[in-house]
Structures are given as structure tokens and as C-alpha cells.
N, C-alpha and C. Protein backbone atom coordinates (compact mmCIF):
# COMPACT_ATOMS: atom_id res chain seq x y z
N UNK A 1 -12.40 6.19 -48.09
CA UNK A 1 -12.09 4.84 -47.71
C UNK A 1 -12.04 4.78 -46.19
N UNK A 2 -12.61 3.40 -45.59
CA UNK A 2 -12.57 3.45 -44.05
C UNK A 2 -11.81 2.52 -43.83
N UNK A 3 -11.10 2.76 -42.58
CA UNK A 3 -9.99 1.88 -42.09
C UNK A 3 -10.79 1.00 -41.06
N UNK A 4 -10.61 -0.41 -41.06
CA UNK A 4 -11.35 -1.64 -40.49
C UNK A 4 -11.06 -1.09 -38.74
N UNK A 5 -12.18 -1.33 -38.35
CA UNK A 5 -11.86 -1.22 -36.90
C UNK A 5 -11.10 -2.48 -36.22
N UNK A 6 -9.78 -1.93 -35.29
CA UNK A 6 -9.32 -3.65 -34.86
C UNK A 6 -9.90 -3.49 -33.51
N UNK A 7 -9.46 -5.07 -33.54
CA UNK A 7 -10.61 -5.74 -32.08
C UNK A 7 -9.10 -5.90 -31.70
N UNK A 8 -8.00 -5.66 -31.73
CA UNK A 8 -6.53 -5.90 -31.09
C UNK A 8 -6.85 -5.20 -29.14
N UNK A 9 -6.93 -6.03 -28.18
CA UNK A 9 -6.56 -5.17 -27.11
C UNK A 9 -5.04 -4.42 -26.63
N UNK A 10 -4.90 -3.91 -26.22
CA UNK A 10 -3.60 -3.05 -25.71
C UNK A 10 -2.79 -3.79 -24.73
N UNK A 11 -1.94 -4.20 -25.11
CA UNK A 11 -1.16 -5.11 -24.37
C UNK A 11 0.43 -4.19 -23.85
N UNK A 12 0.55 -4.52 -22.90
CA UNK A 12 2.13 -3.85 -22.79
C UNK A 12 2.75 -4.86 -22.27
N UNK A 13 2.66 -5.86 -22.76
CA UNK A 13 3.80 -6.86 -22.46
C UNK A 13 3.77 -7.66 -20.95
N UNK A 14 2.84 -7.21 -19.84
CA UNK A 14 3.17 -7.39 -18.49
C UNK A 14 1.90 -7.90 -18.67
N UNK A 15 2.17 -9.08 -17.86
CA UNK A 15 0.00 -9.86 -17.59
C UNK A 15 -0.07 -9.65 -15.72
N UNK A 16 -1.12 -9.74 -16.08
CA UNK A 16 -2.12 -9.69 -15.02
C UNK A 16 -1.37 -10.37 -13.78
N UNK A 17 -0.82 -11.71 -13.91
CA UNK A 17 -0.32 -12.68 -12.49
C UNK A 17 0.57 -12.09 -12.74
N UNK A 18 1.52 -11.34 -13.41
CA UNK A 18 3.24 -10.76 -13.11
C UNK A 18 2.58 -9.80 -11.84
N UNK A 19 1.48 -8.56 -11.93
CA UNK A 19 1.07 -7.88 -11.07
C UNK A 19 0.75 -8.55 -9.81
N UNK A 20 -0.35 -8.89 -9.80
CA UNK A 20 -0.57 -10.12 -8.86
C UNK A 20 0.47 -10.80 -7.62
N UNK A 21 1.21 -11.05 -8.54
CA UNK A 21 2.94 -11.67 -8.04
C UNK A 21 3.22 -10.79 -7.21
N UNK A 22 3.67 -9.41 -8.10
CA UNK A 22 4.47 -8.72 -7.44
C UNK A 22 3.87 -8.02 -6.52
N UNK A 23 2.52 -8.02 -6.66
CA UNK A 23 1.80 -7.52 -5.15
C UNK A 23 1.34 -8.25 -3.88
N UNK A 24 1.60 -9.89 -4.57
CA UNK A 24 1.66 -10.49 -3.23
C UNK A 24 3.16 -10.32 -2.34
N UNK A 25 4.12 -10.03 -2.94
CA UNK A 25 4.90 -10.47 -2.54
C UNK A 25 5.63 -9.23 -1.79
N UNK A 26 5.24 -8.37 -2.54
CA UNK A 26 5.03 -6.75 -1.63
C UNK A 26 4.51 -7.12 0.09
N UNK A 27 2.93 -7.53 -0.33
CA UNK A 27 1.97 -7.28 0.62
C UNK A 27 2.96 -8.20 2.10
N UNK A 28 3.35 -9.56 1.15
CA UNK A 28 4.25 -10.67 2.75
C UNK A 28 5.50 -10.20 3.13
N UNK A 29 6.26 -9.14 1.91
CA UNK A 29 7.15 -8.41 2.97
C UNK A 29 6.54 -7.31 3.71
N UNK A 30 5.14 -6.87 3.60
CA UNK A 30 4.76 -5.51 4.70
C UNK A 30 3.84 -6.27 5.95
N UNK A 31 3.71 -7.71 5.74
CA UNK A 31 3.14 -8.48 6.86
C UNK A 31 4.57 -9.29 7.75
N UNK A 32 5.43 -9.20 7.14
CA UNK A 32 6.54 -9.94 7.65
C UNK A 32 7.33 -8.90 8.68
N UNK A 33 7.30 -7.31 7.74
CA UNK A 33 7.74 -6.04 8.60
C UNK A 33 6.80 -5.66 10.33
N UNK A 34 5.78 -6.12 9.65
CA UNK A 34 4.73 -5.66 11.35
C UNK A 34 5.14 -6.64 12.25
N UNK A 35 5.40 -7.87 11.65
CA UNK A 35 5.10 -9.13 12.83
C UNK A 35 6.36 -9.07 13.16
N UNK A 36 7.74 -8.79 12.83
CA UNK A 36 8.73 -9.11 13.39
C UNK A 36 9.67 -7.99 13.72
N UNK A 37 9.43 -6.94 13.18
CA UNK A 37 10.21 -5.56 13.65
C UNK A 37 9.60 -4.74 15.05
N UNK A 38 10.60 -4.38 15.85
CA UNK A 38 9.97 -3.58 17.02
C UNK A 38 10.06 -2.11 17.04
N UNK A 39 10.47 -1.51 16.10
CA UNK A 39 10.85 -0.43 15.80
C UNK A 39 9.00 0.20 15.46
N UNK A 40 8.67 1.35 15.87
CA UNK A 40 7.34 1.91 15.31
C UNK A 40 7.54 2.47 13.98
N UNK A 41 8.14 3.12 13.77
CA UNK A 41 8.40 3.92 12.44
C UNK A 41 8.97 2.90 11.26
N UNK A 42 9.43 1.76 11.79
CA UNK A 42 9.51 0.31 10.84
C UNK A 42 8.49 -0.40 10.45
N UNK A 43 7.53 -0.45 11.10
CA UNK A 43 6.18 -0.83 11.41
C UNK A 43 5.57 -0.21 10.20
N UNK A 44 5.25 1.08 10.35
CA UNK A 44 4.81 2.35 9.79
C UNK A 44 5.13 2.20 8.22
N UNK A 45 6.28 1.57 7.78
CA UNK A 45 6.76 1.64 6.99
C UNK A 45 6.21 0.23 6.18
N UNK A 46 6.68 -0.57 7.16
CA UNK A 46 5.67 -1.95 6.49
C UNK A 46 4.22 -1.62 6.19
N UNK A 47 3.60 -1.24 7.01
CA UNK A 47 2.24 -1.04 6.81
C UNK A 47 1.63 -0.24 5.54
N UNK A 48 2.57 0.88 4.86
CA UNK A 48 2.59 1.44 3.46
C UNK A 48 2.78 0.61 2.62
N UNK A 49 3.76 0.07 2.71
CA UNK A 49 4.09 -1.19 1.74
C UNK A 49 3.11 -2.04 1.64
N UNK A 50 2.29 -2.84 2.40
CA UNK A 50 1.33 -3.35 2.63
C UNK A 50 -0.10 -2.68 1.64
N UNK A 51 -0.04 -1.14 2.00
CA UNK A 51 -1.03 -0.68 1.32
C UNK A 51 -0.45 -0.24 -0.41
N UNK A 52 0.44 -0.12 -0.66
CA UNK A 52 0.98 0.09 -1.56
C UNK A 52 0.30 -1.15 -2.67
N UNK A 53 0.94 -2.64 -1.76
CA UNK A 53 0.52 -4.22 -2.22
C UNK A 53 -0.72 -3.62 -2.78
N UNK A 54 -1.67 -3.10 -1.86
CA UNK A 54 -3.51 -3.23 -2.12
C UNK A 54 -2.94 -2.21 -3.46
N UNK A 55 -2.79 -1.13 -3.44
CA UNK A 55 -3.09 -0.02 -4.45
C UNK A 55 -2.59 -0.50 -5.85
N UNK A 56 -1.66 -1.59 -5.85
CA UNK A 56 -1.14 -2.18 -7.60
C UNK A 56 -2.79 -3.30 -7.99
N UNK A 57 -2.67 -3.77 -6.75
CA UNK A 57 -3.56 -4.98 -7.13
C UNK A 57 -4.92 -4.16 -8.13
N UNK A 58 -5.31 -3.55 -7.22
CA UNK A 58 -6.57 -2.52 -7.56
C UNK A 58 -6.30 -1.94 -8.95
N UNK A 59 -5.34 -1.12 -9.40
CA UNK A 59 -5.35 -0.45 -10.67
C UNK A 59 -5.06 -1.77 -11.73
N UNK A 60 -4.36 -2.62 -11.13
CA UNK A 60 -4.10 -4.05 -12.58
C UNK A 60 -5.33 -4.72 -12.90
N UNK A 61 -5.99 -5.13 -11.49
CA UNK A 61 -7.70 -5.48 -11.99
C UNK A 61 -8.49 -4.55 -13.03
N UNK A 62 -8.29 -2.91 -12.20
CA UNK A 62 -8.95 -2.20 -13.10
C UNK A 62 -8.96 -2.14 -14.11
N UNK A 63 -7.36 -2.41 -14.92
CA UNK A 63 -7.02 -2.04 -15.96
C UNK A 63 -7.42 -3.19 -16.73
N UNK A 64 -7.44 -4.27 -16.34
CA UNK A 64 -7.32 -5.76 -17.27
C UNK A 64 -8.92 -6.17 -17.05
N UNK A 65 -9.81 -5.74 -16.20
CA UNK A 65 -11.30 -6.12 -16.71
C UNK A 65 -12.24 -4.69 -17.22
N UNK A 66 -12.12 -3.53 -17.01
CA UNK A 66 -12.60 -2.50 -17.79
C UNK A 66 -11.75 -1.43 -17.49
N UNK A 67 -11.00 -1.47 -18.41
CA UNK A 67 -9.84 -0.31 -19.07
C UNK A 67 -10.75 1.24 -19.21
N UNK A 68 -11.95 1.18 -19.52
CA UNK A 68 -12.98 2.09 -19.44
C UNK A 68 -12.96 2.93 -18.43
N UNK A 69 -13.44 2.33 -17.49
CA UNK A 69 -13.67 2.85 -16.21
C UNK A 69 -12.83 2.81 -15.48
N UNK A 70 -13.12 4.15 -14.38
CA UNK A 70 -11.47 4.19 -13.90
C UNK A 70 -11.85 4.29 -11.94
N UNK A 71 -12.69 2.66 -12.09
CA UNK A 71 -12.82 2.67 -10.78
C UNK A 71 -12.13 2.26 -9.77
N UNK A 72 -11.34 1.34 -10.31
CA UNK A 72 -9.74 0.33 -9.64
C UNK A 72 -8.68 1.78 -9.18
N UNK A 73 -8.78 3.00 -10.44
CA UNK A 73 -7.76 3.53 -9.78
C UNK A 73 -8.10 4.69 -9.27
N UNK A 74 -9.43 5.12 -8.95
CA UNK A 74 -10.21 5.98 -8.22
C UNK A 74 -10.07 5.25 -6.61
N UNK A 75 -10.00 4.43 -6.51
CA UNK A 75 -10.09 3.72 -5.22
C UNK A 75 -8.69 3.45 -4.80
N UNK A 76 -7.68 3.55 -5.67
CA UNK A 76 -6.28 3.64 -5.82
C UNK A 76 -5.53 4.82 -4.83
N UNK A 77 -6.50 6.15 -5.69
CA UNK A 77 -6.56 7.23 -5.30
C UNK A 77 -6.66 7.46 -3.89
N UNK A 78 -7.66 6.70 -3.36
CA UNK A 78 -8.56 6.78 -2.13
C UNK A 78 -7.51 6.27 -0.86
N UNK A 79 -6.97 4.97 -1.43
CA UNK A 79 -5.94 4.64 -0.60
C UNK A 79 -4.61 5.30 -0.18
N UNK A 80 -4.34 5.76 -1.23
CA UNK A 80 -2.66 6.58 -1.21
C UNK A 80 -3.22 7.58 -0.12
N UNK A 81 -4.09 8.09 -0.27
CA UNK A 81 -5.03 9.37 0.55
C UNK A 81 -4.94 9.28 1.90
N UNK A 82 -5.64 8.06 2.09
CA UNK A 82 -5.59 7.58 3.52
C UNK A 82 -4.02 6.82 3.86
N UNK A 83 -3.43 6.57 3.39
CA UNK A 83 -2.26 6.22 3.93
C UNK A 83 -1.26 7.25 4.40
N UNK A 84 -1.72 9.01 3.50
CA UNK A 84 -0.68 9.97 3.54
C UNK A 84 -1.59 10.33 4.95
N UNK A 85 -2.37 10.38 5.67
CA UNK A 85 -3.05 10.53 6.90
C UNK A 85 -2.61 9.41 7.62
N UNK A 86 -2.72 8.29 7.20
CA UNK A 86 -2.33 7.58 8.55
C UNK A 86 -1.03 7.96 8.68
N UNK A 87 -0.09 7.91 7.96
CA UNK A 87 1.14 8.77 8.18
C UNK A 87 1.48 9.56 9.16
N UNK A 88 0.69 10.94 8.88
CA UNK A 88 0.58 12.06 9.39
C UNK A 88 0.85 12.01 11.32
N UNK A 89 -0.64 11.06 10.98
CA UNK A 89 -1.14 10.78 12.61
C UNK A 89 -0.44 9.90 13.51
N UNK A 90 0.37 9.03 12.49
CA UNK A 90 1.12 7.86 13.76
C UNK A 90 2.51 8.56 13.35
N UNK A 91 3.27 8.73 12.91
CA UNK A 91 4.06 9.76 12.93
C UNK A 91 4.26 10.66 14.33
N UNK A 92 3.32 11.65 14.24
CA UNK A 92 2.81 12.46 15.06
C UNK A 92 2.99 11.74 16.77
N UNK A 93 2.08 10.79 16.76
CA UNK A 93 1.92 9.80 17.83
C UNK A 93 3.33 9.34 17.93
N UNK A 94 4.22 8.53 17.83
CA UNK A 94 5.25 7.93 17.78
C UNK A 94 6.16 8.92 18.27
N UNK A 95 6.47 9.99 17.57
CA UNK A 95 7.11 11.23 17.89
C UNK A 95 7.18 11.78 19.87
N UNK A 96 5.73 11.97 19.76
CA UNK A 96 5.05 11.98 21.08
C UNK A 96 5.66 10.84 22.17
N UNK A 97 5.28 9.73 21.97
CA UNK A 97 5.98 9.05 22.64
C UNK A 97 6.96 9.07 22.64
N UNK A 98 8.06 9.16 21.80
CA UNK A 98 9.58 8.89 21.87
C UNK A 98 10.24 9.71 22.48
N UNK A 99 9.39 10.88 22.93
CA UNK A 99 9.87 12.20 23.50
C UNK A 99 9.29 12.33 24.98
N UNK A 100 8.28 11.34 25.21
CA UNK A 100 7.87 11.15 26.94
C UNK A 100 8.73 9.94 27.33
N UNK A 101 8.98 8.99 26.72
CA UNK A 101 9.38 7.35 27.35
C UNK A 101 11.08 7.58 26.35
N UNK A 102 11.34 7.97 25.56
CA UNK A 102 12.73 8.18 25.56
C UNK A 102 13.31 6.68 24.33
N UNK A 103 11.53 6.04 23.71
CA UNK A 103 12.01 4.77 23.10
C UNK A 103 11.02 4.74 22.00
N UNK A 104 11.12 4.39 20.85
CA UNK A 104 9.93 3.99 19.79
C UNK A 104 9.81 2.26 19.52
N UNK A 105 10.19 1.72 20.52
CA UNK A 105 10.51 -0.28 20.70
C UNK A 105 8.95 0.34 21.13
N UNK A 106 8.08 -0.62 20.20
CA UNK A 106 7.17 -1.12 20.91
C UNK A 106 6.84 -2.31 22.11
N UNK A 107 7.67 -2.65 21.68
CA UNK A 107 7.87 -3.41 22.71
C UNK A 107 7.84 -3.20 24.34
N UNK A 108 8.28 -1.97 24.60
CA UNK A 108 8.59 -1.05 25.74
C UNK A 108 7.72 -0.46 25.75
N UNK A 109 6.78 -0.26 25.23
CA UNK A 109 5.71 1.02 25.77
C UNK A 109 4.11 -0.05 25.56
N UNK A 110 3.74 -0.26 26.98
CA UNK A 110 2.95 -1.26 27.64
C UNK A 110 1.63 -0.68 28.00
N UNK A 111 2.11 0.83 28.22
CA UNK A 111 0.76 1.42 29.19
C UNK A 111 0.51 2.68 27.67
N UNK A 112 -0.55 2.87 28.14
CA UNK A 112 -0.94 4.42 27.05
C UNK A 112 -0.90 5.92 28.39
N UNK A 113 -0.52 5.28 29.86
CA UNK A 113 -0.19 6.56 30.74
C UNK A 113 1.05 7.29 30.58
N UNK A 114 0.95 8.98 30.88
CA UNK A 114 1.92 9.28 30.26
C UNK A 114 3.11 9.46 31.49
């Protein structure tokens, strides 16, 4: 005896605009963090968040137009990647400065001379 194939898709309860939502709203607190904080390493921090926003958006598309393919979160992948580098490098940088000029206020550091 064969069991009927179902055409049921996989639902977990969460749609598509709940994601959406919550990644816009991610993305305007990591645009709200750059434009109004003077702190670098605050900055730094918005700006993950920001990419974080991109990396939900990407795997919820993926998931809700071909569950198949796993190109939304291959590119998911790609981002977290480059964000653990930009990290690395402004980190690094910031550090640097805070240890020649004595401040991480962007605000205060005008020139790139050391």
C-alpha cells in the first residue's frame, strides 16, 4: 500500500513579513547607531547589526521561495565571513588610534597623520 504524497508545505508558524519586520527594524537601529553615536567601536557595532539585518533577510527569502536551494544562506555564510574581517581590521585600526590620539570619538580624529 502507498501513502498519498502531501502537497502540505512546512510551515513553522513565523511568515515571511514577521522576518522582514524584524529585519527592518534591526537594519534602522544599525543605521540610527552610525548616524548618531561618536564612539568607533559603537559604530562597529551598529554596522554588524546592520549586516546581521542583511543576513536574516537573505536566509527568510531563501527559505520561503526555494527551500531547495541553499543559496540565500550560502550568501548568508558569505556575509557573517566578511563581517568577522571587517571586525578584525577596524578593531585593529581603532585600537591603533586610541593608543596614538588617546580617543576613539570620531569626532576628534580629523586628520589620518599620525
Amino acid at each position: 500500500m502507498m501513502l498519498p504524497l502531501l502537497q502540505e508545505s512546512v510551515t513553522t508558524g513565523v511568515e515571511l513579513q514577521q522576518y522582514v519586520f524584524l529585519s527592518a527594524i534591526l537594519f534602522s537601529i544599525g543605521v540610527y547607531g552610525v548616524l548618531a553615536r561618536r564612539n568607533a567601536v559603537l559604530i562597529l557595532m551598529s554596522v554588524e547589526l546592520m549586516l546581521n539585518a542583511v543576513s536574516i533577510n537573505m536566509v527568510a527569502f531563501a527559505v520561503y521561495t526555494a527551500p531547495s536551494l541553499f543559496v540565500g544562506i550560502i550568501f548568508a555564510i558569505f556575509i557573517i565571513t566578511i563581517a568577522a574581517a571587517e571586525v578584525g581590521l577596524a578593531l585593529g585600526i581603532v585600537l591603533r588610534v586610541f593608543r596614538n590620539r588617546g580617543t576613539a570619538n570620531v569626532d576628534e580624529i580629523d586628520s589620518l597623520k599620525w
